[in-house]
N, C-alpha and C. Protein backbone atom coordinates (compact mmCIF):
# COMPACT_ATOMS: atom_id res chain seq x y z
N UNK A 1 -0.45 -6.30 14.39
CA UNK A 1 0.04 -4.99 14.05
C UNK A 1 1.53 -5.11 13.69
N UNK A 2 1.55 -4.31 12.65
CA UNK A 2 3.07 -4.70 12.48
C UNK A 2 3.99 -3.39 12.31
N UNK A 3 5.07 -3.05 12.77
CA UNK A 3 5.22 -1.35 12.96
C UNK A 3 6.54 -1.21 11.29
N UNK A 4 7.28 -0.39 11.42
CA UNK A 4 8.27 0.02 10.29
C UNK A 4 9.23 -0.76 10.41
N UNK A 5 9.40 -1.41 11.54
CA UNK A 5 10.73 -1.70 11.11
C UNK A 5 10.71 -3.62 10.67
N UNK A 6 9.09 -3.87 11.14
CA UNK A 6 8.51 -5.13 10.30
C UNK A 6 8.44 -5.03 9.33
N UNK A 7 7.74 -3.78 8.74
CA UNK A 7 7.26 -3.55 7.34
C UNK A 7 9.02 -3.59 6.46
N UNK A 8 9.72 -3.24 6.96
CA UNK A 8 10.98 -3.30 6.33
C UNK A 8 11.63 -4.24 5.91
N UNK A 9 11.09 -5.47 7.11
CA UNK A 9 11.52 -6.83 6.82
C UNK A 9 11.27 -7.58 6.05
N UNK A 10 10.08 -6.77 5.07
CA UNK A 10 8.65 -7.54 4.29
C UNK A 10 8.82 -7.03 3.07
N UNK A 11 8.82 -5.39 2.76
CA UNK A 11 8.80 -4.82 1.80
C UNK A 11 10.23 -4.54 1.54
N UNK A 12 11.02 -4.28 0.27
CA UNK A 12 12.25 -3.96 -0.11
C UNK A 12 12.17 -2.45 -0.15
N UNK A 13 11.01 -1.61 -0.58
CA UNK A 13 11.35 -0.23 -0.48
C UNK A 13 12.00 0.13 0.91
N UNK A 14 12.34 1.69 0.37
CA UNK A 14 13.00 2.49 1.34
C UNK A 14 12.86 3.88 1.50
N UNK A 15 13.07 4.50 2.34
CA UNK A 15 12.71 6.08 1.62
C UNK A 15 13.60 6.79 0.77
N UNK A 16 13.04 7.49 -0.19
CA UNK A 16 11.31 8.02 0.31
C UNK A 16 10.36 7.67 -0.41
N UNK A 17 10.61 5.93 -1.31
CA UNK A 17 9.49 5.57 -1.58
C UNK A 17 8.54 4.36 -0.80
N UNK A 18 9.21 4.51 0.30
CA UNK A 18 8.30 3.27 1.43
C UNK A 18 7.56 4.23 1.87
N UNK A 19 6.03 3.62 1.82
CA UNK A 19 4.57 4.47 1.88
C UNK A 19 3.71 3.99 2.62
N UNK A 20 4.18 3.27 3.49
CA UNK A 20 3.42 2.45 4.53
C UNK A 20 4.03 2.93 5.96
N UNK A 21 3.73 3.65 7.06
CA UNK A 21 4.01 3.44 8.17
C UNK A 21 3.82 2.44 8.99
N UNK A 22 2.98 2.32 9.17
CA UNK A 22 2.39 1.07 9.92
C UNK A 22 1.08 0.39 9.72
N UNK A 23 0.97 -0.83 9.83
CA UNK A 23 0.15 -1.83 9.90
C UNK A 23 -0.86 -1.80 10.99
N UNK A 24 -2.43 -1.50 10.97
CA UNK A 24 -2.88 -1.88 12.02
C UNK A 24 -3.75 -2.72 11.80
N UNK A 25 -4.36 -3.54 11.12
CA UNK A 25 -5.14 -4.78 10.98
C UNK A 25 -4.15 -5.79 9.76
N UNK A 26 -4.48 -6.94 10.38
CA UNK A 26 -4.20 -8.14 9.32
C UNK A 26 -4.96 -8.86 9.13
N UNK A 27 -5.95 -9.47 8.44
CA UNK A 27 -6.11 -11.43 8.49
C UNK A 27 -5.72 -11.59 7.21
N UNK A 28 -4.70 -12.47 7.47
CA UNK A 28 -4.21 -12.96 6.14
C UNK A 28 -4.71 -13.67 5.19
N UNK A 29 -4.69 -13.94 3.84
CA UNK A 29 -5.34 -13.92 2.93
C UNK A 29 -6.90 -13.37 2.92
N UNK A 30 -7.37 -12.25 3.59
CA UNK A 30 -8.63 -11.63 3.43
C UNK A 30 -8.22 -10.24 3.61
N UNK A 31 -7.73 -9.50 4.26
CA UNK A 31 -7.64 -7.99 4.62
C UNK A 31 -6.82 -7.32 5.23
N UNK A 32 -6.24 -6.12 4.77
CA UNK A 32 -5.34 -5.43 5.70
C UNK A 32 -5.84 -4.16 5.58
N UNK A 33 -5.32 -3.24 6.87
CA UNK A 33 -5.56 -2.01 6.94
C UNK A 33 -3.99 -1.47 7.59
N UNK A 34 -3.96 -0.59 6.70
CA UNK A 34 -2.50 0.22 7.26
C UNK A 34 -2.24 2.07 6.89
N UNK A 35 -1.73 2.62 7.12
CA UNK A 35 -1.56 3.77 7.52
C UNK A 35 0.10 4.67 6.97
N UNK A 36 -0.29 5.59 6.46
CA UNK A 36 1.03 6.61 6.05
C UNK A 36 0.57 8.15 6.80
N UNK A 37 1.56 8.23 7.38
CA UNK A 37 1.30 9.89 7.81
C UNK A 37 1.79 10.84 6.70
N UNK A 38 0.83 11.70 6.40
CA UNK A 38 1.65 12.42 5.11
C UNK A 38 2.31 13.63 5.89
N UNK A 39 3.35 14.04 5.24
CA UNK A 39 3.88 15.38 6.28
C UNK A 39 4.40 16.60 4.93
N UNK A 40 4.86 17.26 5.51
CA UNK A 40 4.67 18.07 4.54
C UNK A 40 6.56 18.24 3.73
N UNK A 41 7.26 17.15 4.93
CA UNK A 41 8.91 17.14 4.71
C UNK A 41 8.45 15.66 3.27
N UNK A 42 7.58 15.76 2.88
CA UNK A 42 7.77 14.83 1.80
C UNK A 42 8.40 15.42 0.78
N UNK A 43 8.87 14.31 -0.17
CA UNK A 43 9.99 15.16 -1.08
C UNK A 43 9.33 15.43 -2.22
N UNK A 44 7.87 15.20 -2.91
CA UNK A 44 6.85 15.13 -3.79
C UNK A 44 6.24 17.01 -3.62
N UNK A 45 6.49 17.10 -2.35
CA UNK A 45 5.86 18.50 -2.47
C UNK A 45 6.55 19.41 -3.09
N UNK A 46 7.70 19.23 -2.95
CA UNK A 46 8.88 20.43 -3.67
C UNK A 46 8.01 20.74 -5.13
N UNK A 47 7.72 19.30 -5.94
CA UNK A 47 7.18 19.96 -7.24
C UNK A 47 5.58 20.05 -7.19
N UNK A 48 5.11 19.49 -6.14
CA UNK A 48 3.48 19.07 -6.47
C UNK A 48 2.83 19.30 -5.27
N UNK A 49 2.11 20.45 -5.46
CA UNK A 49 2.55 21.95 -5.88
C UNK A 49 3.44 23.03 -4.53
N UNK A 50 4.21 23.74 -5.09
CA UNK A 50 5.01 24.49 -3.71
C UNK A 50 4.22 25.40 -3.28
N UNK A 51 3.03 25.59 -3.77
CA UNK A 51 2.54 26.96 -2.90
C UNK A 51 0.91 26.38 -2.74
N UNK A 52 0.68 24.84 -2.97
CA UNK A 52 -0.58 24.52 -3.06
C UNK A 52 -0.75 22.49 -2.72
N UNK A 53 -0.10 22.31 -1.50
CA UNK A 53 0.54 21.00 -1.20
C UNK A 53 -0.64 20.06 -1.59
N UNK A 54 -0.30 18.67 -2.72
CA UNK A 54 -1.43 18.15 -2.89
C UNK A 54 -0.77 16.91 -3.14
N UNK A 55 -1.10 15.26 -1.87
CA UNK A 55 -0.43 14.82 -2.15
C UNK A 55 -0.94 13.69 -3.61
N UNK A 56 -0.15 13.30 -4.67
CA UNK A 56 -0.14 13.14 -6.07
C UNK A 56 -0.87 11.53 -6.12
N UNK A 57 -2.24 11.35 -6.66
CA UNK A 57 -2.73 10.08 -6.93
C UNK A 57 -1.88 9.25 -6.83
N UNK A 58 -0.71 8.77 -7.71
CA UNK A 58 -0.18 7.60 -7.73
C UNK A 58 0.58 7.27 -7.14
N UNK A 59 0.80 8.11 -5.57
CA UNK A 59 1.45 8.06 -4.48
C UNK A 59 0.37 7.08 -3.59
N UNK A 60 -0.32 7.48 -3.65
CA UNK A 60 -1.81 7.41 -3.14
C UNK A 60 -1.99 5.47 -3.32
N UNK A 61 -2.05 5.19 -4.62
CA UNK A 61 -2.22 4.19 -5.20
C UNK A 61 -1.21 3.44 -5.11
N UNK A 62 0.30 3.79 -4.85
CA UNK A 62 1.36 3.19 -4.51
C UNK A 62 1.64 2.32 -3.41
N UNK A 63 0.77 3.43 -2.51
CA UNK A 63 0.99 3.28 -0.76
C UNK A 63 -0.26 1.91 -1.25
N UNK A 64 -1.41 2.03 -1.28
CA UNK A 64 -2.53 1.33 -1.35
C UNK A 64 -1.82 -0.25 -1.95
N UNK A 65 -0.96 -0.06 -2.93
CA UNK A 65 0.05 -1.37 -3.81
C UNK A 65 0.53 -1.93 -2.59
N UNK A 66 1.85 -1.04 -2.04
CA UNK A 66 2.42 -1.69 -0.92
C UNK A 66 1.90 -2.22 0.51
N UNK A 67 0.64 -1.83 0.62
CA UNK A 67 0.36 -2.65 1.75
C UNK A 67 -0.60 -4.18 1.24
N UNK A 68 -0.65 -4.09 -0.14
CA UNK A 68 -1.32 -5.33 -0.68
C UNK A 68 -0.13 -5.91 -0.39
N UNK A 69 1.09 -5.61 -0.79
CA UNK A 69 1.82 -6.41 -0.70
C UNK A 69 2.50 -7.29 0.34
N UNK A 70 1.97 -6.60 1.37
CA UNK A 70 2.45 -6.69 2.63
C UNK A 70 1.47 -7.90 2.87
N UNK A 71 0.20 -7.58 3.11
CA UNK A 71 -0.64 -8.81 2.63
C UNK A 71 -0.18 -9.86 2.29
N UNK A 72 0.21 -9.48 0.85
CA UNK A 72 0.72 -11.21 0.22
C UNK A 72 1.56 -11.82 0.98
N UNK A 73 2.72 -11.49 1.27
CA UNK A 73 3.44 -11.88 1.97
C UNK A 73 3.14 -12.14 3.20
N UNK A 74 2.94 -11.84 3.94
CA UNK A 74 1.85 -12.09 5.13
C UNK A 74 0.98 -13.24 4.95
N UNK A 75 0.97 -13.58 3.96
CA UNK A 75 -0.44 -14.47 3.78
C UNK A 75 0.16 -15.94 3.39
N UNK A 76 1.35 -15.49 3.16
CA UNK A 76 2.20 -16.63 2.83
C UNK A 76 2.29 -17.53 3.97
N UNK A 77 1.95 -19.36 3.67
CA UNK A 77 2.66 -20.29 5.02
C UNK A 77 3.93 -20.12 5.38
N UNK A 78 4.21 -20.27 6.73
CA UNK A 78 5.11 -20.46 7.32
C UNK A 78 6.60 -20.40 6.85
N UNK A 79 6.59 -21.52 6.17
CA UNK A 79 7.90 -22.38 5.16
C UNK A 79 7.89 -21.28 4.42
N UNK A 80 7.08 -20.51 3.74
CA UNK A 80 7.53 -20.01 2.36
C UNK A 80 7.75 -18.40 3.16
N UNK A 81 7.57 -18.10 3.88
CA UNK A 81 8.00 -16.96 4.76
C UNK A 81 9.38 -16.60 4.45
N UNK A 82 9.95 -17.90 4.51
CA UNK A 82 11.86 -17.92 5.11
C UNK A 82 11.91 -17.34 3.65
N UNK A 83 11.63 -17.35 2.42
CA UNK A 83 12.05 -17.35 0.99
C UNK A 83 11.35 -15.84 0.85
N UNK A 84 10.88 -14.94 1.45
CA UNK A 84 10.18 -13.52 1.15
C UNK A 84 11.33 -12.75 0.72
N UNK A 85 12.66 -13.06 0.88
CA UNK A 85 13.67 -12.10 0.72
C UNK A 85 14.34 -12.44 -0.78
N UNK A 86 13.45 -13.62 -1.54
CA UNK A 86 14.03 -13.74 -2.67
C UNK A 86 12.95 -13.61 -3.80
N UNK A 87 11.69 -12.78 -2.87
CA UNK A 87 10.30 -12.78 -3.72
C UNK A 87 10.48 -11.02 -3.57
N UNK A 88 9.47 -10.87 -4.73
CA UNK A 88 9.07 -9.32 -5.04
C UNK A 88 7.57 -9.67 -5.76
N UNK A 89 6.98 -8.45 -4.96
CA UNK A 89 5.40 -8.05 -5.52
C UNK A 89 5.56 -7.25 -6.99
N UNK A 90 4.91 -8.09 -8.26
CA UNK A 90 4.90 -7.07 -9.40
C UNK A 90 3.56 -6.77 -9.65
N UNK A 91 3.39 -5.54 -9.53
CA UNK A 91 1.40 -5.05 -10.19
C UNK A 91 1.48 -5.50 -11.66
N UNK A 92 0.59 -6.39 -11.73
CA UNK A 92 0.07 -5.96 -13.66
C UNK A 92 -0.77 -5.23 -13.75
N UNK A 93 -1.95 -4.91 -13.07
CA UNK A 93 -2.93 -3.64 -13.48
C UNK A 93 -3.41 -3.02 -12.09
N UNK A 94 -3.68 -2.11 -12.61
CA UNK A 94 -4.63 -1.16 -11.91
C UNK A 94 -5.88 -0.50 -12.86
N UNK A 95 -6.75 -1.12 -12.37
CA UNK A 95 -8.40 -0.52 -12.71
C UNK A 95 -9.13 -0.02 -11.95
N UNK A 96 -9.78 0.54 -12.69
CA UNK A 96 -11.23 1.32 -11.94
C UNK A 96 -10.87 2.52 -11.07
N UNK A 97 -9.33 3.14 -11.23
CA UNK A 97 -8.94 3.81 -10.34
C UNK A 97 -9.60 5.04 -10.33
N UNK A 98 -10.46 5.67 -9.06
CA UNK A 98 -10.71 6.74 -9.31
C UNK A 98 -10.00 7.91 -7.86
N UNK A 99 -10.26 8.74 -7.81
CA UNK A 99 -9.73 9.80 -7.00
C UNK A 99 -10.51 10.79 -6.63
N UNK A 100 -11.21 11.01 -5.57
CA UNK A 100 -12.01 11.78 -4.62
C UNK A 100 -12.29 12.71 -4.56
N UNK A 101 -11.29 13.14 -3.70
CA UNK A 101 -10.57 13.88 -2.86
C UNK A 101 -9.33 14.51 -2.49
N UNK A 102 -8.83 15.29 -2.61
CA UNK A 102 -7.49 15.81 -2.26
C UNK A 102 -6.83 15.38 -0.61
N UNK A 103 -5.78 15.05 -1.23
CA UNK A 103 -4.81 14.86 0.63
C UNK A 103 -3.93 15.54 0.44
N UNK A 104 -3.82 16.01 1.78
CA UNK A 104 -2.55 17.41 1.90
C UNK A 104 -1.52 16.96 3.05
N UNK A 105 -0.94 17.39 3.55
CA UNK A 105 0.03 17.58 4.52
C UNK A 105 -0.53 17.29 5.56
N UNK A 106 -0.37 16.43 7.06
CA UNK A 106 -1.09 16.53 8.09
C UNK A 106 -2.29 15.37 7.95
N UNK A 107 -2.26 15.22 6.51
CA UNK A 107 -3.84 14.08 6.70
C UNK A 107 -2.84 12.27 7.05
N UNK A 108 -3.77 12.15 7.27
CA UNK A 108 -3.57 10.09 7.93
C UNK A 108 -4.36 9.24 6.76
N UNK A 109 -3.33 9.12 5.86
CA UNK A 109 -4.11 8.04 4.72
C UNK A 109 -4.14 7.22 5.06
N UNK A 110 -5.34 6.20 5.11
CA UNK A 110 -5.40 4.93 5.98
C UNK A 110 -6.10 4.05 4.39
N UNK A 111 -5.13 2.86 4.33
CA UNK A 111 -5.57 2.13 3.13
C UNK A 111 -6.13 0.55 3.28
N UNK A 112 -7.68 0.61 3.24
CA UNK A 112 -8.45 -0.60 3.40
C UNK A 112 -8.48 -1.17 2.32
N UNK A 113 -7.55 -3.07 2.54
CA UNK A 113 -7.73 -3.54 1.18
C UNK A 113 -8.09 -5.02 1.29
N UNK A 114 -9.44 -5.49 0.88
CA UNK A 114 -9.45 -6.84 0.89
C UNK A 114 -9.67 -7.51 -0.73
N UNK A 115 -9.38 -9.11 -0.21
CA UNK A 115 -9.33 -9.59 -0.66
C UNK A 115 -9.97 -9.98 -1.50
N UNK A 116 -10.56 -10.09 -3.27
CA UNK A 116 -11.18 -10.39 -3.92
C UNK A 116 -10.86 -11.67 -4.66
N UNK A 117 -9.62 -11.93 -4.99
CA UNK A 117 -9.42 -13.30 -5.59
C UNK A 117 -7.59 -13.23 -5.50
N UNK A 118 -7.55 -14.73 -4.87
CA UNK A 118 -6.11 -15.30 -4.51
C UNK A 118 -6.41 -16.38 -5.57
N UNK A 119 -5.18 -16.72 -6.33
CA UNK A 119 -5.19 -18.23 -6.87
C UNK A 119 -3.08 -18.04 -7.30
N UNK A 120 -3.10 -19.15 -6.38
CA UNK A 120 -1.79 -19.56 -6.90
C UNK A 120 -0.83 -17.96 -5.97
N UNK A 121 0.38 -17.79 -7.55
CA UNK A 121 0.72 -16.40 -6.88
C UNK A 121 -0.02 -14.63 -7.49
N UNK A 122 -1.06 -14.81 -7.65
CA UNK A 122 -1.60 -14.27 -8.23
C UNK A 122 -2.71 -13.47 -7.18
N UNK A 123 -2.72 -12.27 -6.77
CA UNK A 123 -4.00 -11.19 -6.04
C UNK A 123 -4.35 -10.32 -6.87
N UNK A 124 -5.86 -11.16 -6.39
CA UNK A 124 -6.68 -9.24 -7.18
C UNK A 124 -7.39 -8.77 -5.77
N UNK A 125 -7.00 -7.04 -5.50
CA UNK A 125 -7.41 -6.41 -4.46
C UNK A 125 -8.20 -5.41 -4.73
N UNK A 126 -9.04 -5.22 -4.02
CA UNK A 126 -10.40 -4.01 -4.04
C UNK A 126 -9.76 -3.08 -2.85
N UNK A 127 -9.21 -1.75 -3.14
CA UNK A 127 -8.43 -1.13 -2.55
C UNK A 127 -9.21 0.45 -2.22
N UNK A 128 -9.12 0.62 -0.68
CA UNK A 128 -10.11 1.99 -0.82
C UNK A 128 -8.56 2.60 -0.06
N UNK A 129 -8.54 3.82 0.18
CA UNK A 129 -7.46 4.61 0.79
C UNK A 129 -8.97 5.96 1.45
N UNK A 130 -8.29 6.26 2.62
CA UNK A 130 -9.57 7.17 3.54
C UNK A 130 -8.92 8.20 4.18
N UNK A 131 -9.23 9.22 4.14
CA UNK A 131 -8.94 10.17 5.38
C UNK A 131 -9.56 10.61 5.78
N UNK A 132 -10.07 10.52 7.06
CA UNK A 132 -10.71 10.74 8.53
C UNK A 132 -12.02 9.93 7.97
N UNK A 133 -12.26 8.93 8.05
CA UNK A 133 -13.33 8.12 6.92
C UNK A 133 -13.79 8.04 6.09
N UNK A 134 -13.33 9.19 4.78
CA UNK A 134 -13.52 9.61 3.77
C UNK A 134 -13.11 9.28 3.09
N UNK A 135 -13.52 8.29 2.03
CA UNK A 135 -12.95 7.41 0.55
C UNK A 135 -12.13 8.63 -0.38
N UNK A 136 -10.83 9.03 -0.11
CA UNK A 136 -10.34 9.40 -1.15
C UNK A 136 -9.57 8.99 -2.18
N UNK A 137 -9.55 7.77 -2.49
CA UNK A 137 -9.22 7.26 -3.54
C UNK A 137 -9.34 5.52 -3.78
N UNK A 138 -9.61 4.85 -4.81
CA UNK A 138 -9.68 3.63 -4.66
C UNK A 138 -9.59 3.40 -6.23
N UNK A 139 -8.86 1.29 -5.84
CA UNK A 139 -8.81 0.68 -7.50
C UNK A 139 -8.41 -0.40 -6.99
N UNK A 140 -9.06 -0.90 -7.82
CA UNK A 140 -8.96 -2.59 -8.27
C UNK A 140 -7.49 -3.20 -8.60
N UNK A 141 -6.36 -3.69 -7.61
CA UNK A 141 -5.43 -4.04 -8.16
C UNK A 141 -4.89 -5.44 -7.90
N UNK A 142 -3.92 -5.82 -9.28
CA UNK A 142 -3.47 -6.79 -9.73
C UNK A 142 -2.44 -7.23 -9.62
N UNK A 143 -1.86 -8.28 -9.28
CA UNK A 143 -0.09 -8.66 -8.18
C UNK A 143 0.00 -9.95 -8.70
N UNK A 144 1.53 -9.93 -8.83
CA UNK A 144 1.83 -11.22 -8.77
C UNK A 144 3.06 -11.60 -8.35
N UNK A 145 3.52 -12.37 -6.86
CA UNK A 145 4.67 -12.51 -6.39
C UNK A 145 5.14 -13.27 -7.47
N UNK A 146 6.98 -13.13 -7.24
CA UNK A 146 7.34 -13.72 -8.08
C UNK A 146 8.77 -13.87 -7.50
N UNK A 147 9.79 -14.52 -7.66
CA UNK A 147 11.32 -14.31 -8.00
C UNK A 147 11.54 -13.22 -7.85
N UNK A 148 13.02 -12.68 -7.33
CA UNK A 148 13.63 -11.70 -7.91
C UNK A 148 14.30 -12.20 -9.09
């Protein structure tokens, strides 16, 4: 399990675009499961929508990005650990993305993502995102650590 202020050590975002609260499953190079509390002090609601809170797909799909990424890195040996602070996760695609369900304020997006193909620095992830066990959104995405 890894809490925020790990995830901080891992990921370069910050708020209010760090979309991961916490980590509660790992095995590295196969699967993670992690968690965003949505609240309603998000700064996305001001425009989307103020009288009809809905939180916005590619937030959704963002959060679902960053805990792949967390993954990768995670998945990394030992040695190459020490060098995470001079690596960054870049998406090249996102497919198959589709969208459910609506999440609002108060819901617990929980984003299940395993592993479909590692080679080199290169992940492709099969990404579901759930609230209260309910598939509300999922896609096929594409990473590749790299340099800053």
């Amino acid at each position: 399990m890894l809490d925020i202020m790990d995830i901080q050590k891992i990921l370069p975002h910050r708020f209010p675009f760090l979309l991961v609260d916490r980590v509660s499953r790992i095995e590295p190079s196969t699967y993670i499961e992690a968690y965003k509390n949505v609240t309603i002090a998000e700064h996305v609601f001001q425009g989307h929508f103020p009288d009809h809170p809905i939180y916005p797909g590619v937030m959704i799909i963002e959060g679902m990005a960053q805990a792949g990424g967390i993954l990768a890195f995670e998945s990394m040996e030992a040695s190459e650990q020490d060098d995470t602070q001079d690596k960054v996760v870049y998406f090249m695609s996102i497919d198959r993305a589709k969208f459910r369900s609506p999440v609002r304020p108060g819901d617990k997006l929980v984003y299940k993502l395993n592993v479909i193909k590692h080679k080199g620095a290169v992940w492709v992830l099969d990404g579901k995102a759930y609230v209260d066990d309910k598939v509300v959104a999922q896609a096929e995405l594409k990473a590749m650590i790299v340099d800053k």
